[in-house]
PDB file of N, CA and C in Angstrom:
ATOM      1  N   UNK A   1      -0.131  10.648 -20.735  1.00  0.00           N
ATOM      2  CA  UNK A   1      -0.775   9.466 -20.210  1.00  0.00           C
ATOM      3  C   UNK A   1       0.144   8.729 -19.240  1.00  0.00           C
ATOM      4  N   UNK A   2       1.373   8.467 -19.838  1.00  0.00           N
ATOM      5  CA  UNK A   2       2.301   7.903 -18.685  1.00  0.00           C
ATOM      6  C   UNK A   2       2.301   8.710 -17.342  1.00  0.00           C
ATOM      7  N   UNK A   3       2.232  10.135 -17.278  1.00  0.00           N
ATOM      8  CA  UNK A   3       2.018  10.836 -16.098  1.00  0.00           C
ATOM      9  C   UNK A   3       1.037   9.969 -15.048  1.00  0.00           C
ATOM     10  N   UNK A   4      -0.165   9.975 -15.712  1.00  0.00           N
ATOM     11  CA  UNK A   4      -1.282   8.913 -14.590  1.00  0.00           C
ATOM     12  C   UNK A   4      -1.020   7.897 -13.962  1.00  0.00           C
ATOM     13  N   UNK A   5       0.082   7.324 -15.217  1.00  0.00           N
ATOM     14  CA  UNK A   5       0.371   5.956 -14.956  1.00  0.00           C
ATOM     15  C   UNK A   5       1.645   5.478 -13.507  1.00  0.00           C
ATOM     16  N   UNK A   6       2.626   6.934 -13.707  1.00  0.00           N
ATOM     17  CA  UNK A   6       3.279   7.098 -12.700  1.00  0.00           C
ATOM     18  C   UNK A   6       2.539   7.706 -11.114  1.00  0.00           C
ATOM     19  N   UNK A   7       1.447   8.304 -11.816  1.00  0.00           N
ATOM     20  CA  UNK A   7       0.819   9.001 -10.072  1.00  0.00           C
ATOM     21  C   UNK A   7       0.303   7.611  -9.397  1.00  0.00           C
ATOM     22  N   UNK A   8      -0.302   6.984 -10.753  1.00  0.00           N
ATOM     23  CA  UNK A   8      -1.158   5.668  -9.942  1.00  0.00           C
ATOM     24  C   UNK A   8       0.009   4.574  -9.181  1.00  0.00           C
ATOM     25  N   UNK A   9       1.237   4.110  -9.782  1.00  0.00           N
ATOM     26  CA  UNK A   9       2.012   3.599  -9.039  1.00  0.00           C
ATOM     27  C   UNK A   9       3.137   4.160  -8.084  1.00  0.00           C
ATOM     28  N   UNK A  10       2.939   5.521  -7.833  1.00  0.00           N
ATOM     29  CA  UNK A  10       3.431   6.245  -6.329  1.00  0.00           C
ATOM     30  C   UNK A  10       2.274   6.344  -5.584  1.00  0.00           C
ATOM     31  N   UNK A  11       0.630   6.432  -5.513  1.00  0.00           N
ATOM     32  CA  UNK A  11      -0.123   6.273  -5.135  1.00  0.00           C
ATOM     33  C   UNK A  11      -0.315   4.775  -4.729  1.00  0.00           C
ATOM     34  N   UNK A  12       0.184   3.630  -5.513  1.00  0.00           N
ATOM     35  CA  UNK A  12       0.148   2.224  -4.916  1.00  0.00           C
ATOM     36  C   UNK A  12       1.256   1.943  -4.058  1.00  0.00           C
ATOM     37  N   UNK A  13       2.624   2.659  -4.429  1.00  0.00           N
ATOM     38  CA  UNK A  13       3.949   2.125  -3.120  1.00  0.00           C
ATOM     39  C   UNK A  13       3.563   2.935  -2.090  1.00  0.00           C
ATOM     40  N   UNK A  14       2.809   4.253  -1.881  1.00  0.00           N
ATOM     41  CA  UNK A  14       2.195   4.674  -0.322  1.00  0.00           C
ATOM     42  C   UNK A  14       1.838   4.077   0.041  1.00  0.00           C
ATOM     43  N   UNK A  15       0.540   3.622  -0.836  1.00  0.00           N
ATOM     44  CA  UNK A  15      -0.798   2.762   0.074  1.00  0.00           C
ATOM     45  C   UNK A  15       0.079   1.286   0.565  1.00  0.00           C
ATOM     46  N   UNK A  16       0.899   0.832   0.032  1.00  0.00           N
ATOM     47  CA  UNK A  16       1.762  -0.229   0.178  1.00  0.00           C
ATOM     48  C   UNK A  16       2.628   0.451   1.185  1.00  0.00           C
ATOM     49  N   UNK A  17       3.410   1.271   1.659  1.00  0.00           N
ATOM     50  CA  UNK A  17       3.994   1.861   2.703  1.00  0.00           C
ATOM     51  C   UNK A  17       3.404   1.919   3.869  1.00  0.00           C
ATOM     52  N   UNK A  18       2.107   2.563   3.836  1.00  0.00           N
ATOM     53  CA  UNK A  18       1.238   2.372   4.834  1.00  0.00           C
ATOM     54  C   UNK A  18       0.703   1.517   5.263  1.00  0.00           C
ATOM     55  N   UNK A  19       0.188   0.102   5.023  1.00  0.00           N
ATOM     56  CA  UNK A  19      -0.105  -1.160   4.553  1.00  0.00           C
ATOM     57  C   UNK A  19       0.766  -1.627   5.776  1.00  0.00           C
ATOM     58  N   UNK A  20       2.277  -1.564   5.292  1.00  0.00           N
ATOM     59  CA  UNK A  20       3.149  -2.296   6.180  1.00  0.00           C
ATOM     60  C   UNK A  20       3.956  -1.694   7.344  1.00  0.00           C
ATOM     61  N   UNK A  21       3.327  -0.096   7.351  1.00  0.00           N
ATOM     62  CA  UNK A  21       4.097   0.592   8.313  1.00  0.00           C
ATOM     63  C   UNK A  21       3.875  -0.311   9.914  1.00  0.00           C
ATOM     64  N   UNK A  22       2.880  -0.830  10.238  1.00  0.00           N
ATOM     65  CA  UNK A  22       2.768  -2.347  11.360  1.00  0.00           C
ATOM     66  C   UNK A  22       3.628  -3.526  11.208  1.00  0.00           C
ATOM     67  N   UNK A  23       3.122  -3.702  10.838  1.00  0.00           N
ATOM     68  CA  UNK A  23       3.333  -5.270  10.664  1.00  0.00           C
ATOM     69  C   UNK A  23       5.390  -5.108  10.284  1.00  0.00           C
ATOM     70  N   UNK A  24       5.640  -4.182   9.584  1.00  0.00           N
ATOM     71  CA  UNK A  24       7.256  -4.272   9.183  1.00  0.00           C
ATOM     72  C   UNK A  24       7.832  -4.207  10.514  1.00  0.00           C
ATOM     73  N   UNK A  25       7.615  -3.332  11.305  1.00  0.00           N
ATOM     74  CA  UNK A  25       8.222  -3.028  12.673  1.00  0.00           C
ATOM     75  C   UNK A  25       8.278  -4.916  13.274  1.00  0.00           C
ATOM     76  N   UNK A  26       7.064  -5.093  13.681  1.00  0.00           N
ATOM     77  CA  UNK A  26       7.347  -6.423  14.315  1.00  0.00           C
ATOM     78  C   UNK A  26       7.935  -7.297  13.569  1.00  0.00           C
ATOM     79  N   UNK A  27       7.926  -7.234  12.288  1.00  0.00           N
ATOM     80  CA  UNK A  27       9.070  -8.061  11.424  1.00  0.00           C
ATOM     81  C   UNK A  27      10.203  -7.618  11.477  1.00  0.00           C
ATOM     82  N   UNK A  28      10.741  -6.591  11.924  1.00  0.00           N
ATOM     83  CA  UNK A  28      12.057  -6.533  12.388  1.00  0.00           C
ATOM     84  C   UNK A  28      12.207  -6.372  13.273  1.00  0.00           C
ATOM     85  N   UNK A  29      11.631  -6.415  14.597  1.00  0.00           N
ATOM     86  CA  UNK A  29      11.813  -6.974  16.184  1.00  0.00           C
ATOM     87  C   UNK A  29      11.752  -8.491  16.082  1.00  0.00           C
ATOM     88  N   UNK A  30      11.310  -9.157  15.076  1.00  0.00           N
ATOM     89  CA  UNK A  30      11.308 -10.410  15.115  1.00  0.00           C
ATOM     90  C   UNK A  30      12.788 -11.069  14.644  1.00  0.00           C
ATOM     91  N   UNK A  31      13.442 -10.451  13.683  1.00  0.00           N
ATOM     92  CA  UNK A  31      14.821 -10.782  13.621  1.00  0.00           C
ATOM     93  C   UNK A  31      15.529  -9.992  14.373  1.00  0.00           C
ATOM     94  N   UNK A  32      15.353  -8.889  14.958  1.00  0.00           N
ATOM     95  CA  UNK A  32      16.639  -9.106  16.300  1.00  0.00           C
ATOM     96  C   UNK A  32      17.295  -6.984  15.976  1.00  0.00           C
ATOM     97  N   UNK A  33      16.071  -6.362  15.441  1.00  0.00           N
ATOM     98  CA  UNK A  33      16.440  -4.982  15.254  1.00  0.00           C
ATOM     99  C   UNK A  33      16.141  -3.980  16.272  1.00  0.00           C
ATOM    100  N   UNK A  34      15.072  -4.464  17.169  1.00  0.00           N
ATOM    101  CA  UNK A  34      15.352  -3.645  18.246  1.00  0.00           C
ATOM    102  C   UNK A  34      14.049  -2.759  17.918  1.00  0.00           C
ATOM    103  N   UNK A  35      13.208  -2.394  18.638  1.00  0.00           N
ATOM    104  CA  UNK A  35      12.287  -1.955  18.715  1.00  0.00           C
ATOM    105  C   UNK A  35      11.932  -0.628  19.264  1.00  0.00           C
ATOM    106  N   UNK A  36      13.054   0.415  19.817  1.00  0.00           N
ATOM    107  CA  UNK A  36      12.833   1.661  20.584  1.00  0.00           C
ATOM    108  C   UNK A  36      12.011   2.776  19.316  1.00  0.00           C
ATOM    109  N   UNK A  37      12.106   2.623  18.105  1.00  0.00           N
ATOM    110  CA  UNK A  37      11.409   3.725  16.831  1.00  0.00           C
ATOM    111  C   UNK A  37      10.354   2.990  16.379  1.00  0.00           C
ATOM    112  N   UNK A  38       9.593   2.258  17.273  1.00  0.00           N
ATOM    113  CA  UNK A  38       8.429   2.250  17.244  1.00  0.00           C
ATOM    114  C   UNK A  38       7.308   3.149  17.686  1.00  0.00           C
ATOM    115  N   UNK A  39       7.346   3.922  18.114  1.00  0.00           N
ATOM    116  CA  UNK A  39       6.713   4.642  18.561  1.00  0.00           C
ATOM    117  C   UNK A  39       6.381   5.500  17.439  1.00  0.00           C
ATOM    118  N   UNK A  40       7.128   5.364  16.066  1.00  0.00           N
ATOM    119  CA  UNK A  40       7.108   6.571  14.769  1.00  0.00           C
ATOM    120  C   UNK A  40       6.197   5.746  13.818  1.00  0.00           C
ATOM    121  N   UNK A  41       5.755   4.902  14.104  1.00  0.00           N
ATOM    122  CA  UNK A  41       4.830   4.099  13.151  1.00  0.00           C
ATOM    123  C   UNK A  41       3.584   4.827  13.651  1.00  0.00           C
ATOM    124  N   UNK A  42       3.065   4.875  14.816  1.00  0.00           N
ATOM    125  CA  UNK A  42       1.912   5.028  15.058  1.00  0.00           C
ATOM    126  C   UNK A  42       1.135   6.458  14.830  1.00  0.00           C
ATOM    127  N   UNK A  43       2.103   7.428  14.795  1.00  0.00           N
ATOM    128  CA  UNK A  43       1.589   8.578  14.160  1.00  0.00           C
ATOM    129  C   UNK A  43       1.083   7.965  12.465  1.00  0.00           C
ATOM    130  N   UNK A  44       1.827   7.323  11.883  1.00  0.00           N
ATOM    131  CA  UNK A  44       2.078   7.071  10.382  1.00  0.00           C
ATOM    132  C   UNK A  44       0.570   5.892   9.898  1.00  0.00           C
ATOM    133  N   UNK A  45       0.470   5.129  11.197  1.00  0.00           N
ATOM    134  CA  UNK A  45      -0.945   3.982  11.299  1.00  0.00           C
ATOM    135  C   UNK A  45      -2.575   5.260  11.082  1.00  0.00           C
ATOM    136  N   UNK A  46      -1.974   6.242  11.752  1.00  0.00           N
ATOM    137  CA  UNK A  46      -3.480   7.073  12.279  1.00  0.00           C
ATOM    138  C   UNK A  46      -4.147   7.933  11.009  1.00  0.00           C
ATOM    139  N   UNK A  47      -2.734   7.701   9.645  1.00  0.00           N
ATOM    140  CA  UNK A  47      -3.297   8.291   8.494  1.00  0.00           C
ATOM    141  C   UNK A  47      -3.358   7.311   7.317  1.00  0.00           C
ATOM    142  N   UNK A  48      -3.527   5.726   7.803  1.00  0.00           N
ATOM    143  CA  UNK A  48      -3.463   5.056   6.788  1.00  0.00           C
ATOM    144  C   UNK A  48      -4.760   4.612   6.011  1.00  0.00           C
ATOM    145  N   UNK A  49      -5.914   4.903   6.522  1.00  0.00           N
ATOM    146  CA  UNK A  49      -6.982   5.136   5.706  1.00  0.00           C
ATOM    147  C   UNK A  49      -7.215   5.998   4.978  1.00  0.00           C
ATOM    148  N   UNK A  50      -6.582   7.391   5.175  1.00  0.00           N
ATOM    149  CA  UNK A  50      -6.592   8.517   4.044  1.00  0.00           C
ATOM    150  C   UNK A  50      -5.837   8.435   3.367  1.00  0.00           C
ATOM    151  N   UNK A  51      -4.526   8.170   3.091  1.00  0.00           N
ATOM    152  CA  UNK A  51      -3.330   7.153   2.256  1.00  0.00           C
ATOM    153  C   UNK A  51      -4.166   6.456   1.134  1.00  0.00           C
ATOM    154  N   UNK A  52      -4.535   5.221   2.356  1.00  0.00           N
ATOM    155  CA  UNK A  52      -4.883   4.232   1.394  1.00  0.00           C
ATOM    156  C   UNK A  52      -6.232   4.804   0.333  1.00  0.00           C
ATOM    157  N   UNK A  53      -7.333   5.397   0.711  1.00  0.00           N
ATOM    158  CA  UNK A  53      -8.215   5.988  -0.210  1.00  0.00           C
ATOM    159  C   UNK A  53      -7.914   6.725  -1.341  1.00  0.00           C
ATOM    160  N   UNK A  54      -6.794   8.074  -0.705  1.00  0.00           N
ATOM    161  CA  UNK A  54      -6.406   8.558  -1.792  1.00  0.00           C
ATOM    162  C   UNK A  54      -5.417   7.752  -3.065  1.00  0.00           C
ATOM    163  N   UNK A  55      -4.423   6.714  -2.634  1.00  0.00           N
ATOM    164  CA  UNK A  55      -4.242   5.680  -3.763  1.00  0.00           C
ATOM    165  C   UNK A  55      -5.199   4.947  -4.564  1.00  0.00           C
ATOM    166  N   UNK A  56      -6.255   5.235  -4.119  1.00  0.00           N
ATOM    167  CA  UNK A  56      -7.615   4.012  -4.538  1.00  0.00           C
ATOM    168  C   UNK A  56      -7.986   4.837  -5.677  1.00  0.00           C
ATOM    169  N   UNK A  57      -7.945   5.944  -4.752  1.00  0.00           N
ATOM    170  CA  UNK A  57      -8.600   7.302  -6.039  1.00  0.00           C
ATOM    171  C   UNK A  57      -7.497   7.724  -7.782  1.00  0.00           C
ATOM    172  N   UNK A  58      -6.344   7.946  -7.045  1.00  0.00           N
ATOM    173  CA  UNK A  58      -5.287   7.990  -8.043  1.00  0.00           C
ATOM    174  C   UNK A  58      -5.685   6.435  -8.915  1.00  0.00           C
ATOM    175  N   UNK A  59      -5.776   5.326  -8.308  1.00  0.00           N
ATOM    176  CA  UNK A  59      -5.910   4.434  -9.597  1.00  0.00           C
ATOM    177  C   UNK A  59      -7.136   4.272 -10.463  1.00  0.00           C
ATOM    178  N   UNK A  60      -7.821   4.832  -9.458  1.00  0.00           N
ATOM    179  CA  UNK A  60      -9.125   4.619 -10.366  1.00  0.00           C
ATOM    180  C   UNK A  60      -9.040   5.771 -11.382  1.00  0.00           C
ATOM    181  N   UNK A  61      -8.933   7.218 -11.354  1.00  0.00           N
ATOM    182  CA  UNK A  61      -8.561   7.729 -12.367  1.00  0.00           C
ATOM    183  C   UNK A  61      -7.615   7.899 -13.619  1.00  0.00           C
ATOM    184  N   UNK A  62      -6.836   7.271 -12.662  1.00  0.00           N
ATOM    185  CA  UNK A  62      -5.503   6.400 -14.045  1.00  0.00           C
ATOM    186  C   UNK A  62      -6.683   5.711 -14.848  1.00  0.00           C
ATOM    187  N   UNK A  63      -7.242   5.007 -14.459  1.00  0.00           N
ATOM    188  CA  UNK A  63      -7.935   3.718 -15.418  1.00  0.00           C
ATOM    189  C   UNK A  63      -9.257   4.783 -16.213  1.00  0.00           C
ATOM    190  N   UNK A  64      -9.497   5.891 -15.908  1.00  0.00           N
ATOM    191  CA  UNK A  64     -10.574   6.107 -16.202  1.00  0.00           C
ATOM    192  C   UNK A  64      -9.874   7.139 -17.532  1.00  0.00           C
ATOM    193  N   UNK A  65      -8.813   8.068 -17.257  1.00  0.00           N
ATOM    194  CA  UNK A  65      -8.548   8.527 -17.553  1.00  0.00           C
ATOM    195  C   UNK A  65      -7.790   7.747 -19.235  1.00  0.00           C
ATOM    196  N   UNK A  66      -7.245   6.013 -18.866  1.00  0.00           N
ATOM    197  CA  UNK A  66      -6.722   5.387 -19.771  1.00  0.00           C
ATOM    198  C   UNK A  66      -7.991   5.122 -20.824  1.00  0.00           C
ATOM    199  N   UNK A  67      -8.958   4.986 -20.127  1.00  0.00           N
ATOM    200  CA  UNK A  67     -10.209   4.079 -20.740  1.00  0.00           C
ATOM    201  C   UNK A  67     -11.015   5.406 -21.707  1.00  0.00           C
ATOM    202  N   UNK A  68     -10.769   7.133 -21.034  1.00  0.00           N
ATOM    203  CA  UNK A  68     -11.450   7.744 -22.075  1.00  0.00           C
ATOM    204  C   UNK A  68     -10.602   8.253 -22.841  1.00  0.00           C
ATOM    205  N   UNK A  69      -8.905   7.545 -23.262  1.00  0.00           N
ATOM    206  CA  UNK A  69      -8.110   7.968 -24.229  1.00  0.00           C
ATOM    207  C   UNK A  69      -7.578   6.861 -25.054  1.00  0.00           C
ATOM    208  N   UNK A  70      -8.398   5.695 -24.431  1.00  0.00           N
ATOM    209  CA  UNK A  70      -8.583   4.824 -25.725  1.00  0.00           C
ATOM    210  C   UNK A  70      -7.290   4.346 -25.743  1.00  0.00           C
ATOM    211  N   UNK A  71      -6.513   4.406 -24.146  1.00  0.00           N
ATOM    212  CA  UNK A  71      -5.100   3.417 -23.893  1.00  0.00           C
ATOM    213  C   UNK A  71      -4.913   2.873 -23.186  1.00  0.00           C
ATOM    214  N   UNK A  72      -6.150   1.923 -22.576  1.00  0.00           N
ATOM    215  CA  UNK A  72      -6.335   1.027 -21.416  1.00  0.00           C
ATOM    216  C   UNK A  72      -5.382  -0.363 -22.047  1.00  0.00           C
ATOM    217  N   UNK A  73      -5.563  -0.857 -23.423  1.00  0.00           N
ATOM    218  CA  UNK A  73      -4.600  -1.872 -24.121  1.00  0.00           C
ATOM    219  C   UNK A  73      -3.438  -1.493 -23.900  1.00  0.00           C
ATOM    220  N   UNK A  74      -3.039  -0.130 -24.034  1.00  0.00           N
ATOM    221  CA  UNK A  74      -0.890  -0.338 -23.838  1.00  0.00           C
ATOM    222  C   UNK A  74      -0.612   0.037 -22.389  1.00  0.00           C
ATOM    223  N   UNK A  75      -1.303   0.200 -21.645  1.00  0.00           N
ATOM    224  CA  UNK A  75      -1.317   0.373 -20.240  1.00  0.00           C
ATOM    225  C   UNK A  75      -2.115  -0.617 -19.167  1.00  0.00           C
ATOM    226  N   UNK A  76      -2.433  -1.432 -20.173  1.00  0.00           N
ATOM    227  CA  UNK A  76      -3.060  -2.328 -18.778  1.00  0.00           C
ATOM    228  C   UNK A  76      -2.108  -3.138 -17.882  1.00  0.00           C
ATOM    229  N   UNK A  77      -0.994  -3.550 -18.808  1.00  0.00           N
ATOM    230  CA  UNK A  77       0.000  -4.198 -18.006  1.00  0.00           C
ATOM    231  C   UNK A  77       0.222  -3.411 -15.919  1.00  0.00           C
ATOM    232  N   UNK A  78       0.337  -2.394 -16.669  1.00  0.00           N
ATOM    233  CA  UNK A  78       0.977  -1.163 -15.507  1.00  0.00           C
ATOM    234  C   UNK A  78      -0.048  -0.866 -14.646  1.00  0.00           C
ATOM    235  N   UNK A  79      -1.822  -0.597 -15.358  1.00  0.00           N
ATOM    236  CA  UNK A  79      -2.749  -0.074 -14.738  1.00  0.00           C
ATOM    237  C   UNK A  79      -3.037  -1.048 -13.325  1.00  0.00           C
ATOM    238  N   UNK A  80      -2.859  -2.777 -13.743  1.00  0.00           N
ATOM    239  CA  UNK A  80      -2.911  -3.629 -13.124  1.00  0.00           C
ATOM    240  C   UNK A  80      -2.429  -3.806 -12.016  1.00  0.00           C
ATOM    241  N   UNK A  81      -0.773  -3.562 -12.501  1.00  0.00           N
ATOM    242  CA  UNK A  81       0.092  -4.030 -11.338  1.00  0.00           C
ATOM    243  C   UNK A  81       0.025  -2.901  -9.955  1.00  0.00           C
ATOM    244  N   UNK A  82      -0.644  -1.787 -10.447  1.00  0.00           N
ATOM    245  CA  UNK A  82      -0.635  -0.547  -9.643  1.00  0.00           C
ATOM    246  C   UNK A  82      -2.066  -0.857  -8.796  1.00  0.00           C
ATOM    247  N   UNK A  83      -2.872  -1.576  -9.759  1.00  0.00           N
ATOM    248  CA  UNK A  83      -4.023  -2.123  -8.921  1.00  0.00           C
ATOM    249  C   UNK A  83      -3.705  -2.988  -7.950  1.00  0.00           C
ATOM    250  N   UNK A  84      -2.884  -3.929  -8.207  1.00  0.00           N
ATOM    251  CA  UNK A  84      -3.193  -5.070  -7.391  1.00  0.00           C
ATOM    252  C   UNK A  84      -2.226  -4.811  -6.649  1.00  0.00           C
ATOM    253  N   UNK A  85      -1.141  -3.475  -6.091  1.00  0.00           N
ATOM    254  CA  UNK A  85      -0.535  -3.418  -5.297  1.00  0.00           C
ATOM    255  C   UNK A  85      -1.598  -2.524  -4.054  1.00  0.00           C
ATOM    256  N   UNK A  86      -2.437  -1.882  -4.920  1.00  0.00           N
ATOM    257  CA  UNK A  86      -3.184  -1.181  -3.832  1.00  0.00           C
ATOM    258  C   UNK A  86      -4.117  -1.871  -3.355  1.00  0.00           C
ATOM    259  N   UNK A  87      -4.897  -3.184  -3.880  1.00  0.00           N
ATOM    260  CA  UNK A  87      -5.093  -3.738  -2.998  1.00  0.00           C
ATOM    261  C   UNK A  87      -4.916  -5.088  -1.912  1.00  0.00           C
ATOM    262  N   UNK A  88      -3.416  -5.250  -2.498  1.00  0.00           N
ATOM    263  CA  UNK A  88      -2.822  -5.646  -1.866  1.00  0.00           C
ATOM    264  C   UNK A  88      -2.349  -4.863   0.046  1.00  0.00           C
ATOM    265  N   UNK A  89      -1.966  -3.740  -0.598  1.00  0.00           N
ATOM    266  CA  UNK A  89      -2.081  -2.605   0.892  1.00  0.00           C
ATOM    267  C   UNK A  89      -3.507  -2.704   1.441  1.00  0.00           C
ATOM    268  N   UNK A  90      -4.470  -2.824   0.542  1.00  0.00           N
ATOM    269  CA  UNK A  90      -5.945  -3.046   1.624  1.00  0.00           C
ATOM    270  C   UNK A  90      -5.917  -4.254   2.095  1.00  0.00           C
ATOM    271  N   UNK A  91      -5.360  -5.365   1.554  1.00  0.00           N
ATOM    272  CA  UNK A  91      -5.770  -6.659   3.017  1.00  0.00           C
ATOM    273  C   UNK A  91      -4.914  -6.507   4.075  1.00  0.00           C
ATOM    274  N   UNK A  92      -3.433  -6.029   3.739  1.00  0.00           N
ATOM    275  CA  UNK A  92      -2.305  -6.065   4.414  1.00  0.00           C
ATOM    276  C   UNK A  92      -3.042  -5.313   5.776  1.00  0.00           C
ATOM    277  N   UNK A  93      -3.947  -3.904   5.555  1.00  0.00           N
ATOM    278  CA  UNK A  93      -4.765  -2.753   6.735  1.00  0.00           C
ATOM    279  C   UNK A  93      -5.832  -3.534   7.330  1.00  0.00           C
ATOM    280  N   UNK A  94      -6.683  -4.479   6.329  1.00  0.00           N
ATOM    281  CA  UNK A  94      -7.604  -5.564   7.454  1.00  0.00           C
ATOM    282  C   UNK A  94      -7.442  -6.262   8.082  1.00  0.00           C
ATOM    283  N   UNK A  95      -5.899  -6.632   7.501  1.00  0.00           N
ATOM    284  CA  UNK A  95      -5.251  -8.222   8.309  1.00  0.00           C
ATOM    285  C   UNK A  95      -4.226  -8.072   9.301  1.00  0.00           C
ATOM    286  N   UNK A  96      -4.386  -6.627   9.525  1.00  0.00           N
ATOM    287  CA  UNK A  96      -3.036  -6.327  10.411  1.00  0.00           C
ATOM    288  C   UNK A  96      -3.073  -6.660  12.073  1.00  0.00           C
ATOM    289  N   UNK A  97      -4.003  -7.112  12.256  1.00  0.00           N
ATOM    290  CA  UNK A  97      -4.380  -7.619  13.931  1.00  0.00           C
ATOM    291  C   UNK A  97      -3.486  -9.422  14.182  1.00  0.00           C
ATOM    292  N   UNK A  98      -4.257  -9.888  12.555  1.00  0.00           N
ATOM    293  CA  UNK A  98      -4.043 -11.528  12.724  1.00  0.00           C
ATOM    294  C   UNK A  98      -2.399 -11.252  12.127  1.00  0.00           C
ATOM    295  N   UNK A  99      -1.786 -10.557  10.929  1.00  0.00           N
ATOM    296  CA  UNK A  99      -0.592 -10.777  10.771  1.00  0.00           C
ATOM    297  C   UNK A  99       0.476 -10.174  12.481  1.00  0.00           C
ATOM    298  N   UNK A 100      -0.154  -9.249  12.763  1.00  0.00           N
ATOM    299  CA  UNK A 100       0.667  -9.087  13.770  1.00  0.00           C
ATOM    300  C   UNK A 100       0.969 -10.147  15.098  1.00  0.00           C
ATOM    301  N   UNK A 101      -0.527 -11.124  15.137  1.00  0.00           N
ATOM    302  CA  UNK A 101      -0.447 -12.257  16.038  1.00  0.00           C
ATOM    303  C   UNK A 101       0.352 -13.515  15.888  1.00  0.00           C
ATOM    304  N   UNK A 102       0.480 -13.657  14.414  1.00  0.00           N
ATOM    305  CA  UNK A 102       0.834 -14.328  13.906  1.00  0.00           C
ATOM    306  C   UNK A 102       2.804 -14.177  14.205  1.00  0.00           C
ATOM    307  N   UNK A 103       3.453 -13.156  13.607  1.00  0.00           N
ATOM    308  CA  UNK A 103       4.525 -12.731  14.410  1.00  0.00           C
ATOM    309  C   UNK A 103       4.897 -12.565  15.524  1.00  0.00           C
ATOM    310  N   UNK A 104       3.873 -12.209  16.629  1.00  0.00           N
ATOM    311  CA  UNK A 104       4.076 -12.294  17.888  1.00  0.00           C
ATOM    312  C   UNK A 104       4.204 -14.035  18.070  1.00  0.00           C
ATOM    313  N   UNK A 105       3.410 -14.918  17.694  1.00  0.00           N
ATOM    314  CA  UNK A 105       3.797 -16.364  17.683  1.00  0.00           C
ATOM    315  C   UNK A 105       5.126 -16.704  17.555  1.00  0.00           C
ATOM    316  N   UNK A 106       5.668 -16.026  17.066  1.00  0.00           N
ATOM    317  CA  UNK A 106       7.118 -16.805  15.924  1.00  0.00           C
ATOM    318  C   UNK A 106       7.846 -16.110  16.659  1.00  0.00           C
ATOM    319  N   UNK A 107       7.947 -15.378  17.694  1.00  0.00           N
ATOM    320  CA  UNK A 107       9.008 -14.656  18.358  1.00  0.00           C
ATOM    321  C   UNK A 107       9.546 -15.731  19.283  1.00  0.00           C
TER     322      UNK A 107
END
């Protein structure tokens, strides 16, 4: 069972990898890192909807998988936090136009 529990939270730090593969770059052109390996994000942007789905999928079967072994109680702590990191990576992918404007401001 812990197996699921680990796929679902390497399935949430991707979708969280991908999430910020934008927005991190201009957060570190914004303190002063220099911007020429930008260009390696954007291959990495063009697969972040299949990323992010397949994390969606890994958690939802964690939970399904907890719920038909009757260990959603000693795993919810974990099932959670793996949730709410993945969708945390989904607003981070809707909001990535206004967070990026938002940094371009502050430059």
């Amino acid at each position: 069972m812990r197996g699921f529990l680990g796929l679902s939270f390497a399935g949430s730090l991707s979708a969280l990898g991908v999430g910020a593969c934008c927005v991190l770059p201009m957060t570190m052109m914004l303190l002063g890192l220099g911007g020429s390996w930008l260009a390696i994000f954007g291959k990495i942007a063009a697969l972040s909807y299949y990323v992010l789905a397949a994390s969606t999928a890994l958690v939802a079967v964690a939970w399904l998988v907890a719920y038909r072994r009757n260990k959603v109680r000693h795993l919810k702590w974990g099932l959670a936090a793996s949730t709410a990191m993945t969708a945390l990576a989904w607003v981070v992918v809707f909001n990535e136009a206004r967070i990026n404007e938002f940094l371009i401001q502050q430059m």
